[in-house]
C-alpha atoms as a PDB file:
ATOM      1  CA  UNK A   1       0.000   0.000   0.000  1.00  0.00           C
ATOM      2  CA  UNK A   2       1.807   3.035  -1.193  1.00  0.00           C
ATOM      3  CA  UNK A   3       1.406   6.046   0.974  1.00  0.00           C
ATOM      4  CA  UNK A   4       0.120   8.371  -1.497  1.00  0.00           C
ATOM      5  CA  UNK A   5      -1.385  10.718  -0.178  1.00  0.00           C
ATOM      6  CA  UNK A   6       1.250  11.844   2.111  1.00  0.00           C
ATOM      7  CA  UNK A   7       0.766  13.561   5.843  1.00  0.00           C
ATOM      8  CA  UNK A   8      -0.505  16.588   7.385  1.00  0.00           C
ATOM      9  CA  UNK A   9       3.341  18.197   6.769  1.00  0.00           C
ATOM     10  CA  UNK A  10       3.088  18.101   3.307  1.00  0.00           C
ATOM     11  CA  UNK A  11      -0.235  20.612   3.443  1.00  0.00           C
ATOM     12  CA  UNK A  12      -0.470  22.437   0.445  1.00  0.00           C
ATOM     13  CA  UNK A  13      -3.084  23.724  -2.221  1.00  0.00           C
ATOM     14  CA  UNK A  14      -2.321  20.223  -3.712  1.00  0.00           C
ATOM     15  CA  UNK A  15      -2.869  18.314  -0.744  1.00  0.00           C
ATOM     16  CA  UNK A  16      -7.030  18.748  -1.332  1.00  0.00           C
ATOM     17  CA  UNK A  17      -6.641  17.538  -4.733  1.00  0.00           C
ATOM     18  CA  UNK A  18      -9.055  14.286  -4.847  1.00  0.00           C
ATOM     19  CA  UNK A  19      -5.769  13.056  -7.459  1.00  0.00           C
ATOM     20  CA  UNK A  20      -3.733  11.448  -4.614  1.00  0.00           C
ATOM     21  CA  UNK A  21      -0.736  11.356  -7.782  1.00  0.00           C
ATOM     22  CA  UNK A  22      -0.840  15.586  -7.916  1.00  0.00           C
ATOM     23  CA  UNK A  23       1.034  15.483  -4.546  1.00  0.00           C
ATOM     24  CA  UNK A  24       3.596  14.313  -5.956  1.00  0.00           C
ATOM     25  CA  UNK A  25       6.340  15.196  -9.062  1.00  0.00           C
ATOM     26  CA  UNK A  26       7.136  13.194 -11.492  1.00  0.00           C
ATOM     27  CA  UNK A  27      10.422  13.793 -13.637  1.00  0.00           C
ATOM     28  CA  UNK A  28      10.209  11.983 -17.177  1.00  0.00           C
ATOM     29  CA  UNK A  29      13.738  12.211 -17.243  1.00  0.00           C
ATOM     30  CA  UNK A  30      14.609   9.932 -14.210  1.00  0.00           C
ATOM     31  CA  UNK A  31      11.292   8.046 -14.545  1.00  0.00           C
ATOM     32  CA  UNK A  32      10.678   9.006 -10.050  1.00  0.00           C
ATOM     33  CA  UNK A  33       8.463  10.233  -8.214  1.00  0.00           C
ATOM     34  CA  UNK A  34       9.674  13.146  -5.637  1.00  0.00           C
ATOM     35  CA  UNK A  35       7.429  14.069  -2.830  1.00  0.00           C
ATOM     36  CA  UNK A  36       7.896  17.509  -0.849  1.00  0.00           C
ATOM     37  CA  UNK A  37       6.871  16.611   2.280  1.00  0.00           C
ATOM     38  CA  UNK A  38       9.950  14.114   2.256  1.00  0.00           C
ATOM     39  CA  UNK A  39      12.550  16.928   2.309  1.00  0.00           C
ATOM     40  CA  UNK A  40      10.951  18.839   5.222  1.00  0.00           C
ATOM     41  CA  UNK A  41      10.617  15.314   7.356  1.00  0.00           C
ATOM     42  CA  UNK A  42      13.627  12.922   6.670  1.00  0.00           C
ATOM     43  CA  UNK A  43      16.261  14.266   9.334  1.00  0.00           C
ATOM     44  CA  UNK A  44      13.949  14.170  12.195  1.00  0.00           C
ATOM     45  CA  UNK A  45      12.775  10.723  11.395  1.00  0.00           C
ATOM     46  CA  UNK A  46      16.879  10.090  11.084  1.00  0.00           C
ATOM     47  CA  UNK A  47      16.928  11.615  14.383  1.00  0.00           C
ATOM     48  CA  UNK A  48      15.130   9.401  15.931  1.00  0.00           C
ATOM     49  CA  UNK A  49      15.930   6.128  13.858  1.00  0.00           C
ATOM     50  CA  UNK A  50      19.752   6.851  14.758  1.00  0.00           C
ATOM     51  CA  UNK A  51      18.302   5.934  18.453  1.00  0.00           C
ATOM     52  CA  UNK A  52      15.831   2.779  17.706  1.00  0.00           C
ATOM     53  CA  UNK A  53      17.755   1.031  15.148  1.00  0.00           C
ATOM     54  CA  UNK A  54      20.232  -1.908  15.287  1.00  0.00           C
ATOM     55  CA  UNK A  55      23.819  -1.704  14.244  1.00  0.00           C
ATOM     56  CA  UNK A  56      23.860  -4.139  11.442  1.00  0.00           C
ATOM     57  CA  UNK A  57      20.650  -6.305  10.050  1.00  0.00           C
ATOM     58  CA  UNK A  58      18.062  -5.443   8.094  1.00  0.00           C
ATOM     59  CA  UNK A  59      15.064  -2.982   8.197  1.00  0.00           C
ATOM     60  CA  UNK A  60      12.211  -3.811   6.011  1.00  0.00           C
ATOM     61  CA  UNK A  61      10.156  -0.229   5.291  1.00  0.00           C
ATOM     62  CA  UNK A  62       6.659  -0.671   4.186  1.00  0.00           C
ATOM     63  CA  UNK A  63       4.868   1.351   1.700  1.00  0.00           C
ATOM     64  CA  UNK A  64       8.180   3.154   0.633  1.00  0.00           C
ATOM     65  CA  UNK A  65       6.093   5.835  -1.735  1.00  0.00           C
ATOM     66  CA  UNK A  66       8.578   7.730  -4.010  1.00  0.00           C
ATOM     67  CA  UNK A  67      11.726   6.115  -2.498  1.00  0.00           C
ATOM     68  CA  UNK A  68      13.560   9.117  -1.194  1.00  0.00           C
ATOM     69  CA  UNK A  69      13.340   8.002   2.225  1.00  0.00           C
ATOM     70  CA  UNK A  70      14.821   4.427   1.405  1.00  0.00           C
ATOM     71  CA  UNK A  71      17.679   6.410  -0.025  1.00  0.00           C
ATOM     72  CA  UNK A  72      18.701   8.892   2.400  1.00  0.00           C
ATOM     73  CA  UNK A  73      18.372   6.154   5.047  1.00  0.00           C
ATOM     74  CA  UNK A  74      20.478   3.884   3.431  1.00  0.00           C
ATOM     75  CA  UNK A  75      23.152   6.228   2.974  1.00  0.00           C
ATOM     76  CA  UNK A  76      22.660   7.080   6.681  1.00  0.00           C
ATOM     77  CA  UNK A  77      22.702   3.878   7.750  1.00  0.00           C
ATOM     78  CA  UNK A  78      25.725   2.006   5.646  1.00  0.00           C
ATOM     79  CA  UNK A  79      25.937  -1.061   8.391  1.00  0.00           C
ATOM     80  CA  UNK A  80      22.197  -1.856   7.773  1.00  0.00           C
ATOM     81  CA  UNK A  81      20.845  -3.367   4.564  1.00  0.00           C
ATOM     82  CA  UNK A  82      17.546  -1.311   3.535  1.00  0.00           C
ATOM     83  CA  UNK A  83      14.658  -3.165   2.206  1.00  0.00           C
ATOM     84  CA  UNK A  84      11.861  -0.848   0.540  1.00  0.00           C
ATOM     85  CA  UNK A  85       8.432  -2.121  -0.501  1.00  0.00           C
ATOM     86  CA  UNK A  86       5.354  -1.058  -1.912  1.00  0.00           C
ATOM     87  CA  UNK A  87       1.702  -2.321  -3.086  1.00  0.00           C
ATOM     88  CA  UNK A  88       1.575   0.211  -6.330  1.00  0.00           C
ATOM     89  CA  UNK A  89       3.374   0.194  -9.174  1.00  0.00           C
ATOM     90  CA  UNK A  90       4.151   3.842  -9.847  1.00  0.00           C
ATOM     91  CA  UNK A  91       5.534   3.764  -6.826  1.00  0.00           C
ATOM     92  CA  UNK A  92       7.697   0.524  -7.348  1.00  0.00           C
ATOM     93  CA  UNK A  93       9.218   2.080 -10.194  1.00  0.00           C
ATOM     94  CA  UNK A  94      10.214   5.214  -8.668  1.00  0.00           C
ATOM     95  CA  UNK A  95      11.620   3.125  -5.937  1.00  0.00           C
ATOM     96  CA  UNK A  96      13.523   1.675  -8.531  1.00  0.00           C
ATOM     97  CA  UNK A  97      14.580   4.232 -10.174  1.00  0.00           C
ATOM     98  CA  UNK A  98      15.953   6.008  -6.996  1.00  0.00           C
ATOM     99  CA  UNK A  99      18.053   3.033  -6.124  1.00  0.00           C
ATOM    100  CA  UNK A 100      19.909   2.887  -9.459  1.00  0.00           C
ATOM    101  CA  UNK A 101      20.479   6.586  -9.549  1.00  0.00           C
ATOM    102  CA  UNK A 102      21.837   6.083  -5.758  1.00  0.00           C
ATOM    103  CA  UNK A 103      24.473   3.571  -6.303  1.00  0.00           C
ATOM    104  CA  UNK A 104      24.549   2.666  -2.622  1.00  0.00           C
ATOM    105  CA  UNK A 105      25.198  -0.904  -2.690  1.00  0.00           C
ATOM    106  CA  UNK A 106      23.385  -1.545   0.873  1.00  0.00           C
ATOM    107  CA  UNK A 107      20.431  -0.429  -0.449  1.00  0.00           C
ATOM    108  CA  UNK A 108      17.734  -3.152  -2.045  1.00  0.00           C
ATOM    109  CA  UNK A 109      15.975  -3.049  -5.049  1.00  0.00           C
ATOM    110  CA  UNK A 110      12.386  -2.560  -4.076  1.00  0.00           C
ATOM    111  CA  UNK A 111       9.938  -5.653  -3.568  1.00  0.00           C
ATOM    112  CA  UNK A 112       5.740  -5.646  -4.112  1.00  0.00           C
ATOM    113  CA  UNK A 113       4.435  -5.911  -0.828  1.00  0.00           C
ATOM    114  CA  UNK A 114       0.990  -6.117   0.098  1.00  0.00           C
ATOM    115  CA  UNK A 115       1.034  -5.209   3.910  1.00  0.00           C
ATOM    116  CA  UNK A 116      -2.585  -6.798   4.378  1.00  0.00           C
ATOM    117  CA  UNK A 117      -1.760 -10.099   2.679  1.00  0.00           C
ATOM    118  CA  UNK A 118      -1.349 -13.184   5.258  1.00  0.00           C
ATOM    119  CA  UNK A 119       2.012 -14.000   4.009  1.00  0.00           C
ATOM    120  CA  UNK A 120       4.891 -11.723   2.988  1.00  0.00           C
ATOM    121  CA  UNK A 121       7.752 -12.541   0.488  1.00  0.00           C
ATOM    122  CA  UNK A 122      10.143 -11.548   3.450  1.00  0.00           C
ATOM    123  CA  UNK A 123      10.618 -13.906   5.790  1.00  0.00           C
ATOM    124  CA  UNK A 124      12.407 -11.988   8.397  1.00  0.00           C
ATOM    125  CA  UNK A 125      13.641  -8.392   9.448  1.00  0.00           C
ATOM    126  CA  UNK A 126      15.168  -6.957  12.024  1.00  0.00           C
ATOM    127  CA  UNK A 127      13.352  -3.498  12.350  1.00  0.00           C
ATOM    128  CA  UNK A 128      10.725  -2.467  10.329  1.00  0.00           C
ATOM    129  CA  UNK A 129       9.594   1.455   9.249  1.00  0.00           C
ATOM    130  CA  UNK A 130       6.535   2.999   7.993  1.00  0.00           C
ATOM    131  CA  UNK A 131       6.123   5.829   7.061  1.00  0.00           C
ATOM    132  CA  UNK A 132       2.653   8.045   6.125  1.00  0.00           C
ATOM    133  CA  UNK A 133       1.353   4.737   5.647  1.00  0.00           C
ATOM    134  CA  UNK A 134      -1.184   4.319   8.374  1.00  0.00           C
ATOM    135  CA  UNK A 135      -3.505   6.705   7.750  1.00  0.00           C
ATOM    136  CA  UNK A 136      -3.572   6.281   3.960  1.00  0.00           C
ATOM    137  CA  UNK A 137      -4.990   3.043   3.866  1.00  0.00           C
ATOM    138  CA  UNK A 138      -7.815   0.573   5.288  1.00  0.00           C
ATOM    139  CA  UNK A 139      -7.618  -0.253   8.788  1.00  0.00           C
ATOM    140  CA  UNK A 140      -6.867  -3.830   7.630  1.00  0.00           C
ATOM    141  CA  UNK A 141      -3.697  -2.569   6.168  1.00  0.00           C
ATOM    142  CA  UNK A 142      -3.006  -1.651   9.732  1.00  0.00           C
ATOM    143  CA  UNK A 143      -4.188  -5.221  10.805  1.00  0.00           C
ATOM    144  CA  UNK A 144      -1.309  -6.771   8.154  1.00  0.00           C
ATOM    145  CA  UNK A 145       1.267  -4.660   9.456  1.00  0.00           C
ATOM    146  CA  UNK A 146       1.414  -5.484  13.221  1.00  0.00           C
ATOM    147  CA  UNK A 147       0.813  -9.555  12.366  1.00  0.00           C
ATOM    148  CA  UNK A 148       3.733  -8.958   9.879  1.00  0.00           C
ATOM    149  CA  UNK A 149       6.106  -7.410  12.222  1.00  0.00           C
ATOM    150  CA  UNK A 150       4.810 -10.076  15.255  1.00  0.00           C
ATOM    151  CA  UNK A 151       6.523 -12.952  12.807  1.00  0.00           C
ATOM    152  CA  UNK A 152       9.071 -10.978  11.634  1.00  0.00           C
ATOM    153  CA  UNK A 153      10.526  -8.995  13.787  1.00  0.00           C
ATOM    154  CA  UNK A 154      13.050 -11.037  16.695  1.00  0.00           C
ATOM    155  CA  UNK A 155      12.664 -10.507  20.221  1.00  0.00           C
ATOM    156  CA  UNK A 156      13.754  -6.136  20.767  1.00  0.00           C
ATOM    157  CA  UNK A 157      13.428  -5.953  17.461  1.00  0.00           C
ATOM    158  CA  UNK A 158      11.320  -2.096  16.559  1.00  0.00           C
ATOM    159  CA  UNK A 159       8.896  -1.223  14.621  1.00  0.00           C
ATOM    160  CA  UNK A 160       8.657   2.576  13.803  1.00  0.00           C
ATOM    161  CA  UNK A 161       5.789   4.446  12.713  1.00  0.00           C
ATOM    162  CA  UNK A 162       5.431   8.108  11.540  1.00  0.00           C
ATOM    163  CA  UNK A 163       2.270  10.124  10.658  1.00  0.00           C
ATOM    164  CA  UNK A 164      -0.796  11.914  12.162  1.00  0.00           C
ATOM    165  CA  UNK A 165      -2.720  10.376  15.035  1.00  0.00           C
ATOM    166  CA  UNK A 166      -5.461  10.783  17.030  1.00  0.00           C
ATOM    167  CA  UNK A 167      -4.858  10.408  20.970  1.00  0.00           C
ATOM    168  CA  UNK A 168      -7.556   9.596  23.388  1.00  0.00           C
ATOM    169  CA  UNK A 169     -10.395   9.950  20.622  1.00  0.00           C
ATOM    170  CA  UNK A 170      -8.950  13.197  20.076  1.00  0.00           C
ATOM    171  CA  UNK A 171      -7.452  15.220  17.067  1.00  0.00           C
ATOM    172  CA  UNK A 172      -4.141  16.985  18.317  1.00  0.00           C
ATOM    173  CA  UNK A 173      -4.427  19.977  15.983  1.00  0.00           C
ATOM    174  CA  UNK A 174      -7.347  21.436  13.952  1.00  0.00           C
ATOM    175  CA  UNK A 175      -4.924  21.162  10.813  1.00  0.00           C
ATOM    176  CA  UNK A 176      -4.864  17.368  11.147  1.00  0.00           C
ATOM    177  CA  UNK A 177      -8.936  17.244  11.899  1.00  0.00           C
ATOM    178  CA  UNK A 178      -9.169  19.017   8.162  1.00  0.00           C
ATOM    179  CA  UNK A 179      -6.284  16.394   6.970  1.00  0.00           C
ATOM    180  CA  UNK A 180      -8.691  13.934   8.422  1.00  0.00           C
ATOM    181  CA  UNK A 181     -11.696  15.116   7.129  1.00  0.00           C
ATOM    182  CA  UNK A 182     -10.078  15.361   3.055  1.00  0.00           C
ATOM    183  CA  UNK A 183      -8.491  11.569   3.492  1.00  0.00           C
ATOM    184  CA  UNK A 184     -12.361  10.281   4.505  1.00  0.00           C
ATOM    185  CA  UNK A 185     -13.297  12.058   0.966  1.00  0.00           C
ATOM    186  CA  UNK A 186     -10.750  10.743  -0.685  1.00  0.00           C
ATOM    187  CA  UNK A 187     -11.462   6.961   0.233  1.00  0.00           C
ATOM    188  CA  UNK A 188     -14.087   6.358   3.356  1.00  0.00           C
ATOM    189  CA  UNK A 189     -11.909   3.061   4.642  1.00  0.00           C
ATOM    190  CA  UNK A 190      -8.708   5.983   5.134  1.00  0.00           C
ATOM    191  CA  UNK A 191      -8.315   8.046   8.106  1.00  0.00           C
ATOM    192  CA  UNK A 192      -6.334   9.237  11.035  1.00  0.00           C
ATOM    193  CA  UNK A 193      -5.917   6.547  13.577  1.00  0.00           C
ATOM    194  CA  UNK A 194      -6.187   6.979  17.430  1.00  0.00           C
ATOM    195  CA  UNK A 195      -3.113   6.102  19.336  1.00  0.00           C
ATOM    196  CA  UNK A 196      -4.293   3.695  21.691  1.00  0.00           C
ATOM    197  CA  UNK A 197      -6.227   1.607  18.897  1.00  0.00           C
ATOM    198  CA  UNK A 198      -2.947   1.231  17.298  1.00  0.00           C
ATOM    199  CA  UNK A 199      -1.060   0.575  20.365  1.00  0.00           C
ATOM    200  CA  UNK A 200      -4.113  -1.915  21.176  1.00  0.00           C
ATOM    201  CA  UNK A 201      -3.625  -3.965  18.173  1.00  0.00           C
ATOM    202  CA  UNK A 202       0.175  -3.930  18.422  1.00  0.00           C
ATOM    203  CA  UNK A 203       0.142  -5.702  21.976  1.00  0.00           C
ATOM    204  CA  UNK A 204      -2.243  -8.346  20.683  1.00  0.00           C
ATOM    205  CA  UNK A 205       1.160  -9.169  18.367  1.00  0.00           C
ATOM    206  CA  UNK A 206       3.074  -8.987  20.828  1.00  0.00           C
ATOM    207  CA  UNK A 207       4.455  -5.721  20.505  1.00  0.00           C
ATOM    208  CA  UNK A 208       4.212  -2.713  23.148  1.00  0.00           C
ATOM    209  CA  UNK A 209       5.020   0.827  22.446  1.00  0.00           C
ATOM    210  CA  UNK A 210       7.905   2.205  24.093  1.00  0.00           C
ATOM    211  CA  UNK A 211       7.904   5.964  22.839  1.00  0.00           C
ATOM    212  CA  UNK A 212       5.822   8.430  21.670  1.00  0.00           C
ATOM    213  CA  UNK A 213       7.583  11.164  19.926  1.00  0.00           C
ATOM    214  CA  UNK A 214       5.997  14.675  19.040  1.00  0.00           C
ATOM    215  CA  UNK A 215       7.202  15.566  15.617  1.00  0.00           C
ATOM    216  CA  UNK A 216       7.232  19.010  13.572  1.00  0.00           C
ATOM    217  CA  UNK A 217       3.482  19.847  11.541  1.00  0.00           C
ATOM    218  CA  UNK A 218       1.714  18.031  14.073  1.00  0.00           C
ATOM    219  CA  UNK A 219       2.961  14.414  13.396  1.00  0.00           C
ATOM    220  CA  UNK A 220       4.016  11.913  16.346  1.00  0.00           C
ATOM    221  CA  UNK A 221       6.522   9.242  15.531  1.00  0.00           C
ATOM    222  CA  UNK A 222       5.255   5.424  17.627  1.00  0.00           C
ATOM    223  CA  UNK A 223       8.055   3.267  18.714  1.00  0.00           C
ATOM    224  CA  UNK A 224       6.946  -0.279  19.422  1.00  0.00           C
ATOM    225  CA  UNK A 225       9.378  -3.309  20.370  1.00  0.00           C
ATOM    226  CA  UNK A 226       8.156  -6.799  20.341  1.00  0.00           C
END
């Protein structure tokens, strides 16, 4: 499930577009996808990723969009082998295209991944990332994701998650109730998720959340460790 439609940092005239592809650019040239919001968010998910991660392994990052985040990870991270995936094509062949252009050798060429499937073609990982994926897709997505990293992920191993949440029923900021309100347009099964319904379903895989991290534009980062 590719995260198309971004989070509430990447606001912009565009980000009301019912097109979910207009927030994004596409260079003919390159044959990627480039996402704005990706510049404005990348260091202070590095930030905290520098903290959660292991030193050497593998991290498996669902729903890897445009695949500027698996890049500038990987070349943050050259002990760790990075593993992007998606569910959409476009997306897959930005991904791609990315990597190529990259030439970081510990970075993966992309896999199709559908997060809500019963079975993955991964078999294990030792921390796994998502980014902006959450709230772009059905809650069964959601569902995929925590059973995924229960049988994935080895004892410690994380899971990080980045996006707009609700917290005790509650939006945090009117700009993320609006955010809410155009993703429920957009596709009724999308929507920001409440905290403690995620954490919920995480502990019934055996995960628990560890940290909650206030990010810039009203975004949290969830760190869960099985």
């Amino acid at each position: 499930m590719s995260r198309q439609a971004g989070g509430p940092d990447d606001q912009s005239p565009a980000a009301t577009n019912p097109e979910p592809q207009s927030r994004y650019d596409w260079s003919v040239a390159r044959g990627t996808l480039t996402s704005p919001s990706v510049a404005r968010n990348r260091d202070p998910i590095l930030t905290l990723l520098r903290r959660f991660l292991p030193k050497i392994g593998t991290v498996l990052e669902i729903a890897s969009g445009t695949g500027e985040h698996a890049v500038h990870f990987a070349a943050a991270f050259p002990h760790l082998q990075w593993q992007p995936t998606d569910y959409d094509q476009q997306a897959l062949s930005s991904i791609a295209a990315h990597h190529a252009a990259s030439g970081l050798s510990n970075l993966l060429p992309p896999l199709l991944l559908d997060a809500a499937a019963p079975e993955w073609s991964v078999e294990r990982a030792d921390a796994l990332v998502a980014i902006n994926m959450v709230h772009v897709s059905p809650w069964r997505v959601t569902q995929g994701l925590m059973a995924g990293a229960g049988r994935l992920l080895p004892s410690g191993g994380v899971l990080y998650l980045y996006g707009a949440y609700k917290e005790n029923g509650a939006h945090t900021a009117p700009s993320n109730e609006a955010f809410d309100q155009d993703l429920r347009l957009r596709n009724p099964e999308w929507g920001v998720r409440d905290v403690g319904e995620v954490a919920d379903l995480a502990r019934a895989h055996g995960l628990g959340l560890v940290e909650r991290v206030p990010m810039p534009a009203n975004n949290l980062s969830l760190i869960f460790r099985r």
